[in-house]
Protein backbone atom coordinates (compact mmCIF):
# COMPACT_ATOMS: atom_id res chain seq x y z
CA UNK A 1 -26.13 -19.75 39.86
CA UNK A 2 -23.39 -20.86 41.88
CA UNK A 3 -20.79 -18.87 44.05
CA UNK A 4 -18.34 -17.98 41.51
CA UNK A 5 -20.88 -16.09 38.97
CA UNK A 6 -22.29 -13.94 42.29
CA UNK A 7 -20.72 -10.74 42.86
CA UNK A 8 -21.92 -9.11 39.66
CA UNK A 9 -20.58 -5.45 39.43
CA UNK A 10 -20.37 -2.97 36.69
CA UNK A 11 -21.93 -3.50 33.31
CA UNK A 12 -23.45 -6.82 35.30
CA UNK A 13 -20.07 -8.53 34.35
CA UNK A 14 -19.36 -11.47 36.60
CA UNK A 15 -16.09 -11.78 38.52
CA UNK A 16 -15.03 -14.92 36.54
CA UNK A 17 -16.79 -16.68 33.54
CA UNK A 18 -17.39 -19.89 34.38
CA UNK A 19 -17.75 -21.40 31.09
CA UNK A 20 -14.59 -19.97 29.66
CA UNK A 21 -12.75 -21.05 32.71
CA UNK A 22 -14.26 -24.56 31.74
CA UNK A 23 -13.30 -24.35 28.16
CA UNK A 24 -9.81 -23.38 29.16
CA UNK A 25 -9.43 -26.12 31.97
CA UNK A 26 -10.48 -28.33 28.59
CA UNK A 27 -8.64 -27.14 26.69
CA UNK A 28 -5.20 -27.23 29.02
CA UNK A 29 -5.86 -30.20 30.93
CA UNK A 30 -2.83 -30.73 33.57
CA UNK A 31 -1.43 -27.14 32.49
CA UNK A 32 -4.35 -25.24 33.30
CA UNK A 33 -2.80 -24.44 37.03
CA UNK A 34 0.45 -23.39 35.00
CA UNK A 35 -1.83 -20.74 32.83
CA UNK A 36 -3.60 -19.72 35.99
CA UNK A 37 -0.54 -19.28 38.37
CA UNK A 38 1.36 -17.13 35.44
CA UNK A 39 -1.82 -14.78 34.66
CA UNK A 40 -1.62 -14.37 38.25
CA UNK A 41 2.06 -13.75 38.65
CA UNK A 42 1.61 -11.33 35.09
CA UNK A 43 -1.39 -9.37 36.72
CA UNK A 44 0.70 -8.42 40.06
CA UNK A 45 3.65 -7.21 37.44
CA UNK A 46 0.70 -5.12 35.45
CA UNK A 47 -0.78 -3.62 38.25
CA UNK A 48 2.58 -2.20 39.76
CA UNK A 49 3.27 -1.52 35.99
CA UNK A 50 0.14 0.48 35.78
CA UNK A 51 1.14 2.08 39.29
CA UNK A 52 4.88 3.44 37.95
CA UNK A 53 3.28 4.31 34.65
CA UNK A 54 0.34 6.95 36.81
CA UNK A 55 3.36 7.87 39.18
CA UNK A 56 5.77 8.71 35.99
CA UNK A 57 2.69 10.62 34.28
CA UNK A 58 3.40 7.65 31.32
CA UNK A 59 -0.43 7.91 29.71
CA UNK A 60 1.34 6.04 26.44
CA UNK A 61 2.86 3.77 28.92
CA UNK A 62 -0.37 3.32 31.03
CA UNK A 63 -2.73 2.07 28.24
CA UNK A 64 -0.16 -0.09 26.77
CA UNK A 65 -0.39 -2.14 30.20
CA UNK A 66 -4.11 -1.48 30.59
CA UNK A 67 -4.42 -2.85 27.33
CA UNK A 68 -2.48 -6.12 27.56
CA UNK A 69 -3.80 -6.66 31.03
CA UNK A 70 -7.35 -6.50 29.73
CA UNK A 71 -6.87 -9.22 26.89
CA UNK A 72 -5.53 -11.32 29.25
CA UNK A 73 -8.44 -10.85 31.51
CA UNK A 74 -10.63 -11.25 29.03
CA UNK A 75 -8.89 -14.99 27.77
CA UNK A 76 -9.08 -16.02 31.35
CA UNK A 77 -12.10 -15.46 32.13
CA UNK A 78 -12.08 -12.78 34.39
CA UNK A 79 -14.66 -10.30 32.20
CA UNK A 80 -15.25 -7.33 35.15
CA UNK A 81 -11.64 -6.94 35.37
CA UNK A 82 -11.35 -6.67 31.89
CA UNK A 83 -13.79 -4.07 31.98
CA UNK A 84 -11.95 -2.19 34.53
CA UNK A 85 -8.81 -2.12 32.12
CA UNK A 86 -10.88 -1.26 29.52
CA UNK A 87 -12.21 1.70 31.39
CA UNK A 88 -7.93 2.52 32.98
CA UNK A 89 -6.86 2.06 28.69
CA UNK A 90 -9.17 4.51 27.99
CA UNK A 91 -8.14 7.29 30.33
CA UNK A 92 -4.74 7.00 29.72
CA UNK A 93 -5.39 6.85 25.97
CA UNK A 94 -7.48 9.93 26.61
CA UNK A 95 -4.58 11.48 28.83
CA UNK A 96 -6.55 11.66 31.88
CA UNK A 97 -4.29 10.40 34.13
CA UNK A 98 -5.47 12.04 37.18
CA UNK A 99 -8.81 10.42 36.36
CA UNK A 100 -6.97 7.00 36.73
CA UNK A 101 -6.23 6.51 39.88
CA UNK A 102 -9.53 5.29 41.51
CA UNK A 103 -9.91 2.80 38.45
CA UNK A 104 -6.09 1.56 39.15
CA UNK A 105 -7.46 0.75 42.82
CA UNK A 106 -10.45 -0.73 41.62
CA UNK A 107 -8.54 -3.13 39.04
CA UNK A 108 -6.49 -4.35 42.06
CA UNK A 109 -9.60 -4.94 44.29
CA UNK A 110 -10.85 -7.01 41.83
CA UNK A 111 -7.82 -8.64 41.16
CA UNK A 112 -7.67 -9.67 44.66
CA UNK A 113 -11.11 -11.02 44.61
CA UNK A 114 -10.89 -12.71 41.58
CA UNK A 115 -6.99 -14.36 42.65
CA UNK A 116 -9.05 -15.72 45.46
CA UNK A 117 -11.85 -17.27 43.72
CA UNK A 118 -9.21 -18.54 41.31
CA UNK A 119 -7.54 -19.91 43.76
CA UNK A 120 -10.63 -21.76 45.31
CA UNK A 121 -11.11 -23.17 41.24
CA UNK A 122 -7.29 -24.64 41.84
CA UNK A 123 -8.32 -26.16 45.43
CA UNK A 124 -5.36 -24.35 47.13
């Protein structure tokens, strides 16, 4: 198993899915680091999205974001972040916004780890 896969969290998810990321690199050839820099640039704009959204007590708002964030997660490759939206769609579909705010800071930890090991992928 090499670096990337380690780091296995909830529901044994890995940080980024290899093979997908392979697929997609493929697949995209010389725009794959134009896909990877604007999921990147997207994700900051969800998270603070997601932040406004808890902050305005928006629970319609919040799973819209949590929802689109997670499907782009998931087409990345980035499957325990996409689990973590999953799990922030949910509560705000389920109006439990004061449930949300631990999962919003766990979607941006693992945003952070997973820009980074994207960012290893792209040799920056």
């Amino acid at each position: 198993m090499s670096a990337i896969a380690q780091g296995v969290g909830m529901n044994d998810k890995p940080h980024l899915d290899e093979e997908a990321l392979a697929e997609l690199q493929d697949v995209m050839e010389d725009e794959f680091e134009v896909l990877i820099d604007t999921y990147l640039n997207d994700s900051r704009e969800r998270i603070a999205s997601l932040r406004l959204s808890l902050q305005d007590g928006d629970a319609d708002a919040f799973a819209r974001t949590a929802h689109s964030f997670k499907g782009s997660c998931f087409n990345i490759g980035a499957p325990h972040l996409g689990e973590l939206c999953l799990e922030a769609e949910k509560a705000g579909k389920a109006e439990q916004l004061d449930a949300a705010p631990p999962l919003v800071d766990a979607v941006e930890e693992e945003f952070r780890t997973v820009s980074v090991m994207l960012e290893k992928l792209l040799d920056r």
